[in-house]
Each structure stands twice: as C-alpha cells, then as structure tokens.
PDB file of N, CA and C in Angstrom:
ATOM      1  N   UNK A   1       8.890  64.676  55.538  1.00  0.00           N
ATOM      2  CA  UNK A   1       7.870  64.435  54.528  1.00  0.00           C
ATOM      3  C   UNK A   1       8.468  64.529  53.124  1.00  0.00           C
ATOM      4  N   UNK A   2       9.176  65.645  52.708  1.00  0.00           N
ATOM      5  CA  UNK A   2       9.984  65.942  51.560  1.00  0.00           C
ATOM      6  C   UNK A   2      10.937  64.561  51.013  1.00  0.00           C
ATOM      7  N   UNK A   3      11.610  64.190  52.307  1.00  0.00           N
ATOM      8  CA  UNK A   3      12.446  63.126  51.906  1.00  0.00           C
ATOM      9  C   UNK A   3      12.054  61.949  51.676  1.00  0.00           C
ATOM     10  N   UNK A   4      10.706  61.437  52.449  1.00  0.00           N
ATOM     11  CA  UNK A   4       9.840  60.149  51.927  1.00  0.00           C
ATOM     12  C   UNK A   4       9.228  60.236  50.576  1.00  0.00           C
ATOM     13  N   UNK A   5       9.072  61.350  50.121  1.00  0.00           N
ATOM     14  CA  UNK A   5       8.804  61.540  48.735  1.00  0.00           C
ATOM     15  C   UNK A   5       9.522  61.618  47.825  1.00  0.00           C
ATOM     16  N   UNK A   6      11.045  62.246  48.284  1.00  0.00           N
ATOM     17  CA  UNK A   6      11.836  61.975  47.378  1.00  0.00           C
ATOM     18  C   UNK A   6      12.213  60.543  46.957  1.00  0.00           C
ATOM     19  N   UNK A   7      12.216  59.810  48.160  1.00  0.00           N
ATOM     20  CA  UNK A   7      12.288  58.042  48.023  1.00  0.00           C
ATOM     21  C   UNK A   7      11.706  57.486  47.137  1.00  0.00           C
ATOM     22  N   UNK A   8      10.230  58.016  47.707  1.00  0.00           N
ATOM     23  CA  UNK A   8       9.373  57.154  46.940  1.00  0.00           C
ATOM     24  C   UNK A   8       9.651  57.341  45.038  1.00  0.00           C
ATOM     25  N   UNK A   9       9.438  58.580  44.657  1.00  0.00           N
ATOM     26  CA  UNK A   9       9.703  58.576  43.371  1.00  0.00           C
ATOM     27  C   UNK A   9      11.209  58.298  43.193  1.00  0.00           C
ATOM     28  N   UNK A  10      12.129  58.077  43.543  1.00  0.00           N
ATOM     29  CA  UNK A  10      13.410  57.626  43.792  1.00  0.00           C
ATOM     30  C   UNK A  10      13.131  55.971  43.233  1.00  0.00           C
ATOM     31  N   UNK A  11      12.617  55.259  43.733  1.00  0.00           N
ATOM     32  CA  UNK A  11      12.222  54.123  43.698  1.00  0.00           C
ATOM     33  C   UNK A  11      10.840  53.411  42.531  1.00  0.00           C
ATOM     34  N   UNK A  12      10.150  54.525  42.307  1.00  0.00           N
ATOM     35  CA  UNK A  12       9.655  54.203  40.942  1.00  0.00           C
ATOM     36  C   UNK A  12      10.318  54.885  40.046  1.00  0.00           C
ATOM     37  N   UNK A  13      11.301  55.659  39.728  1.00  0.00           N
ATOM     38  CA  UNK A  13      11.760  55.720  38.611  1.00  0.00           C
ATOM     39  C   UNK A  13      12.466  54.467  38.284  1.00  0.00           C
ATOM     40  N   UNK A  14      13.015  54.213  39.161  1.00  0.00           N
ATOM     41  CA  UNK A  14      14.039  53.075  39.795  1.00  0.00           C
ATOM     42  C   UNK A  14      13.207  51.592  38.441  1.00  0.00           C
ATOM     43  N   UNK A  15      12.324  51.447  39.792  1.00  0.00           N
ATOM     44  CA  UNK A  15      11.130  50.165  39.194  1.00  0.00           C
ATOM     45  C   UNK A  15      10.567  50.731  37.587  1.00  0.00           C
ATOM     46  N   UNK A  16      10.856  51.370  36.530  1.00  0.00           N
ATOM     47  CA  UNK A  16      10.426  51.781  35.563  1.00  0.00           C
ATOM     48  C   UNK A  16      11.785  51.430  34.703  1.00  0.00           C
ATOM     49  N   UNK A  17      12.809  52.078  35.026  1.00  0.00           N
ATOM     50  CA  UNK A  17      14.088  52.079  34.706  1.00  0.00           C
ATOM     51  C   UNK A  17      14.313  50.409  34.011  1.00  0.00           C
ATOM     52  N   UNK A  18      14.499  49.663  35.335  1.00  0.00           N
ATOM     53  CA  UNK A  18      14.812  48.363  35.745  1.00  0.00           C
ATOM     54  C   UNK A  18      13.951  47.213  34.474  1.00  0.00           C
ATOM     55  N   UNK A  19      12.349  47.794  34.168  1.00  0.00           N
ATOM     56  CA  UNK A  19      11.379  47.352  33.748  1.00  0.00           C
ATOM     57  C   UNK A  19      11.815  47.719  31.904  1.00  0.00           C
ATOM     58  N   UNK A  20      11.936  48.620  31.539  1.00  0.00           N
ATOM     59  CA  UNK A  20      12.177  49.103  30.230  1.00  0.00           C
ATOM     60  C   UNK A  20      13.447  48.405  30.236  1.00  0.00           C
ATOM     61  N   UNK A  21      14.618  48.272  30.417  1.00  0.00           N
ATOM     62  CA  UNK A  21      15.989  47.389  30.396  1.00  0.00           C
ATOM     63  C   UNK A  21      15.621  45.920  30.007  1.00  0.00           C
ATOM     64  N   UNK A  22      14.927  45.584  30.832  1.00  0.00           N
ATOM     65  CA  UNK A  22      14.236  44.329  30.384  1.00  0.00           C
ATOM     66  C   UNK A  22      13.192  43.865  29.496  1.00  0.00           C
ATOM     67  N   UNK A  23      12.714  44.926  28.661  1.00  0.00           N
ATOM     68  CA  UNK A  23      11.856  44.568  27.746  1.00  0.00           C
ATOM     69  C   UNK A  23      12.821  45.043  26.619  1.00  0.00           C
ATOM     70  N   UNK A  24      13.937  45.646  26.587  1.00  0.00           N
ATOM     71  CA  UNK A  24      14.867  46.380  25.725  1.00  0.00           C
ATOM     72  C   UNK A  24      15.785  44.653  25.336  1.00  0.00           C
ATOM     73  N   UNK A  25      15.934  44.024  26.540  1.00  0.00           N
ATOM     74  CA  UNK A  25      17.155  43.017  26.594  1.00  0.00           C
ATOM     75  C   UNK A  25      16.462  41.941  25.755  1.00  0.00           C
ATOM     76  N   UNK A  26      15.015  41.947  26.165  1.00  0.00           N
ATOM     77  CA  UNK A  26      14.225  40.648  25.503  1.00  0.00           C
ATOM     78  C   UNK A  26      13.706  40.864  23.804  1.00  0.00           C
ATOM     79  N   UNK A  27      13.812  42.126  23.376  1.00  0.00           N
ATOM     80  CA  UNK A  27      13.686  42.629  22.335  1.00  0.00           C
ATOM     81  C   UNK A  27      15.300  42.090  21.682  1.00  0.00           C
ATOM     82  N   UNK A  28      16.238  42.826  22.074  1.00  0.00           N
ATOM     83  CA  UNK A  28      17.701  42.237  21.728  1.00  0.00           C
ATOM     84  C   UNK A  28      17.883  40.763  21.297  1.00  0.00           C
ATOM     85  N   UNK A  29      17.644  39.940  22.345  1.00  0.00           N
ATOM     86  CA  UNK A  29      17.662  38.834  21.884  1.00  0.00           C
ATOM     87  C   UNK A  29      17.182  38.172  20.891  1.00  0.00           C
ATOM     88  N   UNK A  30      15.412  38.289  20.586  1.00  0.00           N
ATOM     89  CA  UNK A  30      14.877  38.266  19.770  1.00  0.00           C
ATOM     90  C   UNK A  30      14.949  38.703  18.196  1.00  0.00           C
ATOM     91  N   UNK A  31      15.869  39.699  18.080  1.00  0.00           N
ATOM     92  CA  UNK A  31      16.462  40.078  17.075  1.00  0.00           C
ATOM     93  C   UNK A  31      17.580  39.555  16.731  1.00  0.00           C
ATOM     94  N   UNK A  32      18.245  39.048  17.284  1.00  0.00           N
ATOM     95  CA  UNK A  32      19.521  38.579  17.113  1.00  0.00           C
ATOM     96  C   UNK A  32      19.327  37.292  16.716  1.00  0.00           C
ATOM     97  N   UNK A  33      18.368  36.697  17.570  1.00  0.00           N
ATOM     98  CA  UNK A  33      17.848  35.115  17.204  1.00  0.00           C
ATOM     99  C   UNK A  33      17.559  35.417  16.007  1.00  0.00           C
ATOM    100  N   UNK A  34      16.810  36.371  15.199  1.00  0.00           N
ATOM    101  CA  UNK A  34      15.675  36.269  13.908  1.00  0.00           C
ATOM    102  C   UNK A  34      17.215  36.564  12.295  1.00  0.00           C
ATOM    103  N   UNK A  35      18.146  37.825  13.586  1.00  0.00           N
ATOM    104  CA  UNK A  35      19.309  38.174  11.950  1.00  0.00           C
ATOM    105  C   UNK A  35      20.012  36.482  12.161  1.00  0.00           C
ATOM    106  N   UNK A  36      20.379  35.645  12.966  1.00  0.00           N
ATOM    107  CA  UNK A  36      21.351  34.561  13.172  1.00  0.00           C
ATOM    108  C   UNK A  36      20.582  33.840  12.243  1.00  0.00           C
ATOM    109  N   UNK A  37      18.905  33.105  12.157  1.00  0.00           N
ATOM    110  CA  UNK A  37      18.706  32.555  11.092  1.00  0.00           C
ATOM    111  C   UNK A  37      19.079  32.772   9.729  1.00  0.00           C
ATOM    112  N   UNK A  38      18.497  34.349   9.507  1.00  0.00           N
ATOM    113  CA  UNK A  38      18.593  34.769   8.268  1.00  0.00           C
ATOM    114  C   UNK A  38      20.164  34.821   7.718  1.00  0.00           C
ATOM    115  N   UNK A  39      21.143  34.509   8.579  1.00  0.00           N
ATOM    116  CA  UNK A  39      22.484  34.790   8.637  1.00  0.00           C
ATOM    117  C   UNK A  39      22.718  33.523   7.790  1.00  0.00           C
ATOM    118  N   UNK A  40      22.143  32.363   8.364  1.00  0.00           N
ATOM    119  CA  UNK A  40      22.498  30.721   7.982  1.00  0.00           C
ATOM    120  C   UNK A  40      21.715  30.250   7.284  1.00  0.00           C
ATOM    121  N   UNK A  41      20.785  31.085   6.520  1.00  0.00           N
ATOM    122  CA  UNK A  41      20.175  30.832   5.336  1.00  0.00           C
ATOM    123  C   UNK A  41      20.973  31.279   4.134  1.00  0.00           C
ATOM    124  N   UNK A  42      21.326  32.448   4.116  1.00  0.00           N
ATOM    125  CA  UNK A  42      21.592  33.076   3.189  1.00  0.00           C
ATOM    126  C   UNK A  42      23.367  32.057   3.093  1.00  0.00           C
ATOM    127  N   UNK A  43      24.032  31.996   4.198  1.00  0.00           N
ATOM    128  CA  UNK A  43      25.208  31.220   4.083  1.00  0.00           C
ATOM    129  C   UNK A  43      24.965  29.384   3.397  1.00  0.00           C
ATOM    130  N   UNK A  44      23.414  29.244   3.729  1.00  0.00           N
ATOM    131  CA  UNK A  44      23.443  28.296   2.960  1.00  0.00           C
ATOM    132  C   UNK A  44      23.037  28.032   1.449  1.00  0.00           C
ATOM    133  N   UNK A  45      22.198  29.170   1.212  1.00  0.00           N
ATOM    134  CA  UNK A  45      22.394  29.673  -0.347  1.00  0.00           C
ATOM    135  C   UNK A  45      23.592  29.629  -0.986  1.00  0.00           C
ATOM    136  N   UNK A  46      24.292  30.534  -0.063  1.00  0.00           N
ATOM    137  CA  UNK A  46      25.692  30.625  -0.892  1.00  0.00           C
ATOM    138  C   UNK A  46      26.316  29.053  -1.323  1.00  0.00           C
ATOM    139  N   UNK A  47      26.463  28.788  -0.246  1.00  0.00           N
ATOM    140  CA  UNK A  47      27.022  27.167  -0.660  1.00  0.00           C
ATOM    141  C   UNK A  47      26.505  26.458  -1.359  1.00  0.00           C
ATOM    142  N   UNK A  48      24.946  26.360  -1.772  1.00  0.00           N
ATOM    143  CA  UNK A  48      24.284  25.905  -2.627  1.00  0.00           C
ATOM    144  C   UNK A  48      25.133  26.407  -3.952  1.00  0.00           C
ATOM    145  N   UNK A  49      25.367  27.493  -4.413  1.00  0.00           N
ATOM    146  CA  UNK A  49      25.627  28.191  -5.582  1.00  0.00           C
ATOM    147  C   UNK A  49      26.933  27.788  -5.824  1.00  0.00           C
ATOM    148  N   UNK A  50      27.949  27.906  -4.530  1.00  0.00           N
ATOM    149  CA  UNK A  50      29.116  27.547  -4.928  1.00  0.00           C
ATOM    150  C   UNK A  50      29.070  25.956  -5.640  1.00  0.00           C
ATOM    151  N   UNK A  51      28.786  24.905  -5.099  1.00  0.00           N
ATOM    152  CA  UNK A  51      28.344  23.379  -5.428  1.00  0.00           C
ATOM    153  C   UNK A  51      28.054  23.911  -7.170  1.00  0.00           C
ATOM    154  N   UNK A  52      27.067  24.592  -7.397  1.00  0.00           N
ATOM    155  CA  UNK A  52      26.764  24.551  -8.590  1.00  0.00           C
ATOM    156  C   UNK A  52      27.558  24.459  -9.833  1.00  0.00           C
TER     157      UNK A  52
END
C-alpha cells in the first residue's frame, strides 16, 4: 500500500514538474522573440543615424 502511494505521488510530482518546464520553455521563447525585435529596431535606428 505504502509503495503504490509512493508511485502515485512519484508520478504527479513527475506530471507537475514536466508541466511547469513547459510553460517556463514557452515563456522563454516568447521573450526572446519580443528582445530579437526590439534588438532590430534599435539596430535599425542606429543605421538610420549613421546615413545621417
């Protein structure tokens, strides 16, 4: 009995674990997408200024 219980919460920490990683990874990306714009804006400012 002890050991089916240890499983079981064995296996939802597990399924929790697994679940937060993936809302962590999709957050990551999303940020990275949003600094990469702001990255090639500001690089295109610059070049604007240099031209000037």
């Amino acid at each position: 009995m002890i050991h089916k219980l240890a499983l079981i919460l064995i296996v939802i920490s597990f399924t929790f674990t697994l679940g937060a990683c993936g809302d962590t990874w999709s957050g990551l990306k999303k940020d990275t997408g949003e600094n990469m714009e702001k990255t090639g804006g500001a690089i295109e400012d610059a070049g604007t200024k240099v031209k000037e």
